[in-house]
PDB file of N, CA and C in Angstrom:
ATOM      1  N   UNK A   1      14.416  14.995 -19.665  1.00  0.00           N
ATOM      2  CA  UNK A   1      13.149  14.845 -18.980  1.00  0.00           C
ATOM      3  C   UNK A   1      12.916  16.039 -18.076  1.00  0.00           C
ATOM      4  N   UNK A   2      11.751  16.005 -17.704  1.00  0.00           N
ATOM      5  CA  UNK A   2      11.001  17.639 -17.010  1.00  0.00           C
ATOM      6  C   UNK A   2      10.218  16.811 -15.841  1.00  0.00           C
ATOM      7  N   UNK A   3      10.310  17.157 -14.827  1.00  0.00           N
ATOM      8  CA  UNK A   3       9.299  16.763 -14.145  1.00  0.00           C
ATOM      9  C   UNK A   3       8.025  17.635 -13.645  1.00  0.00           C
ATOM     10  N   UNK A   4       6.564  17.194 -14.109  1.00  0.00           N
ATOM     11  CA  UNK A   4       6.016  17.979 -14.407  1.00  0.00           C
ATOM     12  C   UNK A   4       4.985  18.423 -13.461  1.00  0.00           C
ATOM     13  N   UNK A   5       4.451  17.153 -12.711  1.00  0.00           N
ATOM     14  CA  UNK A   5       3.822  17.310 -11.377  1.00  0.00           C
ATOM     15  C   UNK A   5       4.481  16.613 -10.424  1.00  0.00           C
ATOM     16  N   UNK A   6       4.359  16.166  -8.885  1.00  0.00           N
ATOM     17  CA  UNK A   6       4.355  15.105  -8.403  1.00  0.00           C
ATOM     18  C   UNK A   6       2.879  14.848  -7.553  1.00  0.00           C
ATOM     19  N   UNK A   7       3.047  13.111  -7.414  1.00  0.00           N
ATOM     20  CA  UNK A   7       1.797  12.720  -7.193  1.00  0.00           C
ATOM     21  C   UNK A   7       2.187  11.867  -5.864  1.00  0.00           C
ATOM     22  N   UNK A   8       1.033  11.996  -5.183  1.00  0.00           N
ATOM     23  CA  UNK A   8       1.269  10.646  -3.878  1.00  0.00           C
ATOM     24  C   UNK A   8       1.769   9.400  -4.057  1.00  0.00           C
ATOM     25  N   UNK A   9       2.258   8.436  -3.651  1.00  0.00           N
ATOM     26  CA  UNK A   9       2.699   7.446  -3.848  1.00  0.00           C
ATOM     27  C   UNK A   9       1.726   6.313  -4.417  1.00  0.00           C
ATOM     28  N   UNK A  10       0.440   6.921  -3.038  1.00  0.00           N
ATOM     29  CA  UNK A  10      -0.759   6.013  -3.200  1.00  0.00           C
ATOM     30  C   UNK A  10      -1.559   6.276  -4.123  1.00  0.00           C
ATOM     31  N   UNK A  11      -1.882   7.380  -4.603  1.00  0.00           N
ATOM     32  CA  UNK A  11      -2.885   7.825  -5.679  1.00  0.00           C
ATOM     33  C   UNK A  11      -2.561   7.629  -7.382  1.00  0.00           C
ATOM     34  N   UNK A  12      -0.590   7.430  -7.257  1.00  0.00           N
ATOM     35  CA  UNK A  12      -0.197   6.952  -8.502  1.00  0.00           C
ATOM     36  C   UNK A  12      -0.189   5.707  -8.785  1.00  0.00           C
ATOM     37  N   UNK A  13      -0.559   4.988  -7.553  1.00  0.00           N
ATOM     38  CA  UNK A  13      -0.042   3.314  -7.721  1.00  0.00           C
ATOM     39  C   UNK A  13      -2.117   2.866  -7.831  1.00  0.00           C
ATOM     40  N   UNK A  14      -3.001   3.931  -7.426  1.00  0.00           N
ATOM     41  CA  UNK A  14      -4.597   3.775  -7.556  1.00  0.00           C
ATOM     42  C   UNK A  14      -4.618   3.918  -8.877  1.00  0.00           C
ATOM     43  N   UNK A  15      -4.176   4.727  -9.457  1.00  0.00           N
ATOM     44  CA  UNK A  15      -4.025   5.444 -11.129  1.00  0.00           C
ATOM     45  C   UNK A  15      -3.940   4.280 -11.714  1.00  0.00           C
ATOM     46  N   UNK A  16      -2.517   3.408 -11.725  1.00  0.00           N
ATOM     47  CA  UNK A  16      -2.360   2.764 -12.687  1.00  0.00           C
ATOM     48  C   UNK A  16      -2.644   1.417 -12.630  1.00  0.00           C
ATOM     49  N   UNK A  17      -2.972   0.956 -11.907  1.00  0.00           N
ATOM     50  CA  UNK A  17      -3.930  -0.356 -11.472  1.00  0.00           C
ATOM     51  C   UNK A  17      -5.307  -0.440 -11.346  1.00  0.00           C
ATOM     52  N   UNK A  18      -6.127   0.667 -11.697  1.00  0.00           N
ATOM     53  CA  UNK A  18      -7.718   0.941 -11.499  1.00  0.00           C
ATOM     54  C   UNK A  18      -7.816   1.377 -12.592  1.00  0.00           C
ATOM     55  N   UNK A  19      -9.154   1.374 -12.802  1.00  0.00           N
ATOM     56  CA  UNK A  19      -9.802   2.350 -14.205  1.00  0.00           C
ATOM     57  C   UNK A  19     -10.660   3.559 -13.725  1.00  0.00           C
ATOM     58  N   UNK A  20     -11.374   4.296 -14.146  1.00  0.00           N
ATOM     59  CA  UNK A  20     -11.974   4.892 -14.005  1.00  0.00           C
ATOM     60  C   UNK A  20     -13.145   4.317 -13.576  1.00  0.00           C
ATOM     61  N   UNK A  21     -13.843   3.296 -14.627  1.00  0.00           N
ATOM     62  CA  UNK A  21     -14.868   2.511 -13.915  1.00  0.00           C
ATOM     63  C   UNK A  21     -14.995   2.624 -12.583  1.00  0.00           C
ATOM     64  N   UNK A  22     -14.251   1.591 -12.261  1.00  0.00           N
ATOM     65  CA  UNK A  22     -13.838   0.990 -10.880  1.00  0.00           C
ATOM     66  C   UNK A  22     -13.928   2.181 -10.426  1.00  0.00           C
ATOM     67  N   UNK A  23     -13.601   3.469 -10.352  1.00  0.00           N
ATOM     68  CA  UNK A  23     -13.187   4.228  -9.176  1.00  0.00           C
ATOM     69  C   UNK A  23     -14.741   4.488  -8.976  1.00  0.00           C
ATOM     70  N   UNK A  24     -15.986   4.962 -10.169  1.00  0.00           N
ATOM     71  CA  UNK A  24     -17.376   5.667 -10.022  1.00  0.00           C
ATOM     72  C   UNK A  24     -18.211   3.904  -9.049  1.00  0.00           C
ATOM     73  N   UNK A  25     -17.227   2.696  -9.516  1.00  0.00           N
ATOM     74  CA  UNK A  25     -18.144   1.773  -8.894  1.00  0.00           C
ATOM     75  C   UNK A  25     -17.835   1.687  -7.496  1.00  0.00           C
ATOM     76  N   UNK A  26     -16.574   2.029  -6.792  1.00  0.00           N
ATOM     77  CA  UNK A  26     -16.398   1.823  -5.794  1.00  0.00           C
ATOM     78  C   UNK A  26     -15.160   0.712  -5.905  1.00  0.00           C
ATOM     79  N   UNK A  27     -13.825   1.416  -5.284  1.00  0.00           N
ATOM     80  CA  UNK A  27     -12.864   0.412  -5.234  1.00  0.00           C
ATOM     81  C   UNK A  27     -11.740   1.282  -3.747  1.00  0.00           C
ATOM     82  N   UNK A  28     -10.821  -0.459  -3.315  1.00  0.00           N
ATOM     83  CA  UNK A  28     -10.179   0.429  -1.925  1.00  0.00           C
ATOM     84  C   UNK A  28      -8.760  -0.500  -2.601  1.00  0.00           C
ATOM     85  N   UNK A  29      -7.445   0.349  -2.260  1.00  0.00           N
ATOM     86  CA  UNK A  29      -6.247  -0.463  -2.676  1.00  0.00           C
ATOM     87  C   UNK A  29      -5.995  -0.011  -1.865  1.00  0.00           C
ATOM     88  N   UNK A  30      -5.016  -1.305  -1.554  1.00  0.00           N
ATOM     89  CA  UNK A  30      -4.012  -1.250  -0.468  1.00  0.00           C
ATOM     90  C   UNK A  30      -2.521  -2.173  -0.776  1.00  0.00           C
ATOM     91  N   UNK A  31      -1.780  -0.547  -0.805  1.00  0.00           N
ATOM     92  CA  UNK A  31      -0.666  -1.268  -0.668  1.00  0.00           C
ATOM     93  C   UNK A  31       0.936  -1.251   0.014  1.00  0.00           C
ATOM     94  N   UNK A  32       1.380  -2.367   0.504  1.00  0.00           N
ATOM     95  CA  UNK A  32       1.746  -2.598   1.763  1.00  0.00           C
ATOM     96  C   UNK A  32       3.241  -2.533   0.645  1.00  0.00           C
ATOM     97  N   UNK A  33       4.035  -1.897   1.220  1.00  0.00           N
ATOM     98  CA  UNK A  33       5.335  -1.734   0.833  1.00  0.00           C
ATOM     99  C   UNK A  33       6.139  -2.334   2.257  1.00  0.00           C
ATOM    100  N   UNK A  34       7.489  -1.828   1.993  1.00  0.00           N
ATOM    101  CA  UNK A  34       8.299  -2.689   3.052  1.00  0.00           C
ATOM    102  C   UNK A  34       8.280  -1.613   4.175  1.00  0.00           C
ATOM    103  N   UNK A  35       7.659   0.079   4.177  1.00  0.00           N
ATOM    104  CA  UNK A  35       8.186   0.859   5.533  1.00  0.00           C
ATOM    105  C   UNK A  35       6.058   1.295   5.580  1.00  0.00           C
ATOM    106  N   UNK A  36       5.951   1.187   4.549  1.00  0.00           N
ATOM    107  CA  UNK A  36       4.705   1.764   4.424  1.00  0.00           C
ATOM    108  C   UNK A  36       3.588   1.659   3.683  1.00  0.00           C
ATOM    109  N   UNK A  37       2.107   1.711   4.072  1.00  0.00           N
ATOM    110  CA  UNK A  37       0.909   1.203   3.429  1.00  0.00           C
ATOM    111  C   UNK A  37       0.759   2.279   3.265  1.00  0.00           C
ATOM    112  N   UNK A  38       0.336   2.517   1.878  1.00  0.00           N
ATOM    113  CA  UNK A  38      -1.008   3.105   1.313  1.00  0.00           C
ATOM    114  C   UNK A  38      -2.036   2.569   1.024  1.00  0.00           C
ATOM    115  N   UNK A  39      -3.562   3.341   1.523  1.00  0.00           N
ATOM    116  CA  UNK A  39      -4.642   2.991   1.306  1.00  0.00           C
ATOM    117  C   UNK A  39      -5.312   4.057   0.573  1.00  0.00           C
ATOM    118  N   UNK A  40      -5.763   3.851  -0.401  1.00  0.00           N
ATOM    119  CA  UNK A  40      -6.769   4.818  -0.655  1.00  0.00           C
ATOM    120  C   UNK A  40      -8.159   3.893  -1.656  1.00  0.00           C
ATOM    121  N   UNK A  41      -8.774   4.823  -1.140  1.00  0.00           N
ATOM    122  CA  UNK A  41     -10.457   4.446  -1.811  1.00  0.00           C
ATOM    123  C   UNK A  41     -11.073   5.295  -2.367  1.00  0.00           C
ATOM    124  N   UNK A  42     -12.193   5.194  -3.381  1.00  0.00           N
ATOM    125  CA  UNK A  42     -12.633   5.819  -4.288  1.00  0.00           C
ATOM    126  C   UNK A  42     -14.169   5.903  -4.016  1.00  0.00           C
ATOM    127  N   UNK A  43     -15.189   6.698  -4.292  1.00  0.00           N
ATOM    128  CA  UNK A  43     -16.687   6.363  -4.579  1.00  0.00           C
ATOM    129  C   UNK A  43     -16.896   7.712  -5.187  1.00  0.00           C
ATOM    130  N   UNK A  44     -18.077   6.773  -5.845  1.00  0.00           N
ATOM    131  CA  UNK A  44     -18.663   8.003  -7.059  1.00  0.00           C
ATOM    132  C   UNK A  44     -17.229   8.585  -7.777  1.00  0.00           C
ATOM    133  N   UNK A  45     -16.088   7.780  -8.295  1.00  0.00           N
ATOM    134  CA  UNK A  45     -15.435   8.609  -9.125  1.00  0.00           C
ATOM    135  C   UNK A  45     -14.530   9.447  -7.985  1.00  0.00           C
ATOM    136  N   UNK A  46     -14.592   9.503  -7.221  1.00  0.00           N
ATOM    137  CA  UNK A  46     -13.817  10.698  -6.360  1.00  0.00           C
ATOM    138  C   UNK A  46     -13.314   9.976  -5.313  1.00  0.00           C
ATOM    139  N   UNK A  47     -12.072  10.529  -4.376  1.00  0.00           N
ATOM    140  CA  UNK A  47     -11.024   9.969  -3.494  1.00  0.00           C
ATOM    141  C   UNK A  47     -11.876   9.757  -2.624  1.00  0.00           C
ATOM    142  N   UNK A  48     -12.577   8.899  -1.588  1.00  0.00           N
ATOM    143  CA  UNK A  48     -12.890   9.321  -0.590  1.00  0.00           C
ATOM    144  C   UNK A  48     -12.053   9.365   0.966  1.00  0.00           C
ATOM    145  N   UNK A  49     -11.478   8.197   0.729  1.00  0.00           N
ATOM    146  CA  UNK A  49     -10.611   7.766   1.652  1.00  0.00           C
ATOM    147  C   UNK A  49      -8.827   7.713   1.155  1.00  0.00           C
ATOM    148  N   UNK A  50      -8.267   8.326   1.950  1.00  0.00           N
ATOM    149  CA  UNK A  50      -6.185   7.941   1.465  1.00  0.00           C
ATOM    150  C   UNK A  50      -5.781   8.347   3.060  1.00  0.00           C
ATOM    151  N   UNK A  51      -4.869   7.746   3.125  1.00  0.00           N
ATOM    152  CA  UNK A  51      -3.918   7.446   3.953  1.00  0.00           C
ATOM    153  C   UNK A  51      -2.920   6.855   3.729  1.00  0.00           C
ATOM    154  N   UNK A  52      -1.738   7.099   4.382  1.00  0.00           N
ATOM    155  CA  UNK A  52      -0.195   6.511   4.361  1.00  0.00           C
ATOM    156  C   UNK A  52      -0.258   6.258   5.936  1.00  0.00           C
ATOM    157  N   UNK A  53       0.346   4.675   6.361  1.00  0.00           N
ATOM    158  CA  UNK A  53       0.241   4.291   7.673  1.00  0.00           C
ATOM    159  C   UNK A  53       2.137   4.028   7.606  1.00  0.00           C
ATOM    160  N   UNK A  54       2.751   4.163   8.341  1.00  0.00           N
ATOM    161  CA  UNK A  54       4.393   3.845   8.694  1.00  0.00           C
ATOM    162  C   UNK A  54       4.541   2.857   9.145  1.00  0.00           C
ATOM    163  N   UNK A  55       3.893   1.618   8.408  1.00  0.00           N
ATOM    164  CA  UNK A  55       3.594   0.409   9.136  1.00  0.00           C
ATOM    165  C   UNK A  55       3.865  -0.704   7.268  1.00  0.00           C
ATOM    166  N   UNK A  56       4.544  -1.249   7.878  1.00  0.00           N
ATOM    167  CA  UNK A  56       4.910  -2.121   6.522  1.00  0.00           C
ATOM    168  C   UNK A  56       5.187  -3.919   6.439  1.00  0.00           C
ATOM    169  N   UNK A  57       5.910  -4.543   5.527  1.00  0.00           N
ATOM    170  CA  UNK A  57       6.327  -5.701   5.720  1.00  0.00           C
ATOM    171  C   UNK A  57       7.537  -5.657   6.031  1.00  0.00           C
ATOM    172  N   UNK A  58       8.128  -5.102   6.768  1.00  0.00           N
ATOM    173  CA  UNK A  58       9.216  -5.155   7.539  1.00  0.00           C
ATOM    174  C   UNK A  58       8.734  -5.600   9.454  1.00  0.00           C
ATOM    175  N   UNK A  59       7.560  -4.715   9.783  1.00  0.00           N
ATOM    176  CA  UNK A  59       6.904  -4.613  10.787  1.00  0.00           C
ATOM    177  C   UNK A  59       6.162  -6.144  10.411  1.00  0.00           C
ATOM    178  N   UNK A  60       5.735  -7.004   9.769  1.00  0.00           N
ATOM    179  CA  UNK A  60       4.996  -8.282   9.538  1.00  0.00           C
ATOM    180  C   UNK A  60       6.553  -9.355   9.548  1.00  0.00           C
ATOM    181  N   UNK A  61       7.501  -8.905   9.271  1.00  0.00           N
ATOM    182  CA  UNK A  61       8.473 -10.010   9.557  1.00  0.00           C
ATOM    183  C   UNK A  61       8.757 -10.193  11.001  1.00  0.00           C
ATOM    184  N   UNK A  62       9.097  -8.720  11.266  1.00  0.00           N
ATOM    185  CA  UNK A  62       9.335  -8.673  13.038  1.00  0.00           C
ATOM    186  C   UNK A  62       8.198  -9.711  13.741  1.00  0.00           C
ATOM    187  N   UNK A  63       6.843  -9.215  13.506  1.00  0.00           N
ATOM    188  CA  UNK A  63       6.115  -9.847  14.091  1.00  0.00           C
ATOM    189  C   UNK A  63       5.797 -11.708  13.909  1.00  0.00           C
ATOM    190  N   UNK A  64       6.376 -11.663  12.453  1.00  0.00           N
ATOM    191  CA  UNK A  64       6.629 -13.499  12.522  1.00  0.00           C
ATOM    192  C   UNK A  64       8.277 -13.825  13.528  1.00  0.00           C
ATOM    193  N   UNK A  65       9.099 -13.225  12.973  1.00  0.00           N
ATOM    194  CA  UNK A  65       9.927 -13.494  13.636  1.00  0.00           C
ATOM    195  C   UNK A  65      10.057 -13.389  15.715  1.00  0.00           C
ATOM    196  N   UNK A  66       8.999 -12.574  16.436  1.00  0.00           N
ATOM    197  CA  UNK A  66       9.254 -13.070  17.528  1.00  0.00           C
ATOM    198  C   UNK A  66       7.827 -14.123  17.923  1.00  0.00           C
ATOM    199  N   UNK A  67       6.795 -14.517  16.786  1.00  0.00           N
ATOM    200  CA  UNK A  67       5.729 -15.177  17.421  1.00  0.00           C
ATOM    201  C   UNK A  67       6.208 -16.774  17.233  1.00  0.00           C
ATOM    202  N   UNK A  68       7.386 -16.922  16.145  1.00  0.00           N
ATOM    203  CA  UNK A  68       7.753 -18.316  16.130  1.00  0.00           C
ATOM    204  C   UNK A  68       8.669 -18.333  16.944  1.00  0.00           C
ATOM    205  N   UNK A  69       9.658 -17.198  17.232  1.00  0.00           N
ATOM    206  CA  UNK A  69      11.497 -17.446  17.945  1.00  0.00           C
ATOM    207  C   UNK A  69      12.076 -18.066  16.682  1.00  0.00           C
ATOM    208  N   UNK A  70      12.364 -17.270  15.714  1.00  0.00           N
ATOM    209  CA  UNK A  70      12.821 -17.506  14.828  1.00  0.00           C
ATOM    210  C   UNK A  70      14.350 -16.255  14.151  1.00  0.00           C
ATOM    211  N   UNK A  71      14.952 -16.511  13.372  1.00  0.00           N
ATOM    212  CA  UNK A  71      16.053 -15.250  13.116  1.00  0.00           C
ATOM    213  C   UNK A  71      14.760 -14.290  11.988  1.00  0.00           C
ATOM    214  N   UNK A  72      14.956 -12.884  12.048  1.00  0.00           N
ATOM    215  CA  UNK A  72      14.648 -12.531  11.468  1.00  0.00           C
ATOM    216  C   UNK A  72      14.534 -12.851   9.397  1.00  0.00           C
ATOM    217  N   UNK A  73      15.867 -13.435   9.430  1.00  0.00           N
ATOM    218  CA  UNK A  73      16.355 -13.617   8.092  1.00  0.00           C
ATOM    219  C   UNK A  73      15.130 -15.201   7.417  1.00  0.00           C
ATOM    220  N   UNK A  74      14.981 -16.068   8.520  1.00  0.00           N
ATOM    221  CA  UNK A  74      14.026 -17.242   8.530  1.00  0.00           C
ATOM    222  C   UNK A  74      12.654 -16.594   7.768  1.00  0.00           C
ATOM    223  N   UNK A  75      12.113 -15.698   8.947  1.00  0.00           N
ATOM    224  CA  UNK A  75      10.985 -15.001   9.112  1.00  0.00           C
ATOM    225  C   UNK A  75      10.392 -14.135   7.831  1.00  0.00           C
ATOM    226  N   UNK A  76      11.665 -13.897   7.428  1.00  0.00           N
ATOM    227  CA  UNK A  76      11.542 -13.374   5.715  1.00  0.00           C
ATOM    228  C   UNK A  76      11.309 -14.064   5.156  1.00  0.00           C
ATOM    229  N   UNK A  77      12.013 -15.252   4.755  1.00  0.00           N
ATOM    230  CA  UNK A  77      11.780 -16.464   3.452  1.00  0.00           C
ATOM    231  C   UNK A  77      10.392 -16.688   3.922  1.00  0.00           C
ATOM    232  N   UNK A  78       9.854 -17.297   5.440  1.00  0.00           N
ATOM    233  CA  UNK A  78       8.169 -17.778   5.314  1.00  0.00           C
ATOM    234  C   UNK A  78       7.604 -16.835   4.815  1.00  0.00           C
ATOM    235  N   UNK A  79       7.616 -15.519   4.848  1.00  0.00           N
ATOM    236  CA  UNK A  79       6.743 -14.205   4.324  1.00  0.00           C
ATOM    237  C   UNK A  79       6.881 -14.012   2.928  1.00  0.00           C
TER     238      UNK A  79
END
């Protein structure tokens, strides 16, 4: 194997879950990994909006885990 380009995390994971359609009609993905979200959005066919936030579901357990007083490990299984 060759690796031939590389691509954003977010713009490969827009790629293969969108169509082209969707991108000229207007579409926004978001997706929330465990350290980090990508967002990106499309109009008219073109990127308009991307971002990577350092904010994830790791940061959504923490936050269940101190709004119940719960162990972190709890706080996972409800999530």
């Amino acid at each position: 194997m060759e690796v031939v380009e590389f691509v954003p995390q977010g713009l490969a994971t827009s790629q293969a879950i969108t169509t082209s359609d969707e991108h000229k009609d207007g579409v926004a993905i978001i997706d929330m990994g465990g350290m980090l979200t990508d967002i990106i959005a499309y109009k008219n066919g073109k990127i308009a909006f991307a971002i990577a936030l350092p904010v994830g579901g790791i940061n959504f357990t923490q936050d269940l885990a101190i709004a119940l007083k719960t162990p972190q490990a709890f706080a996972e299984k409800l999530k």
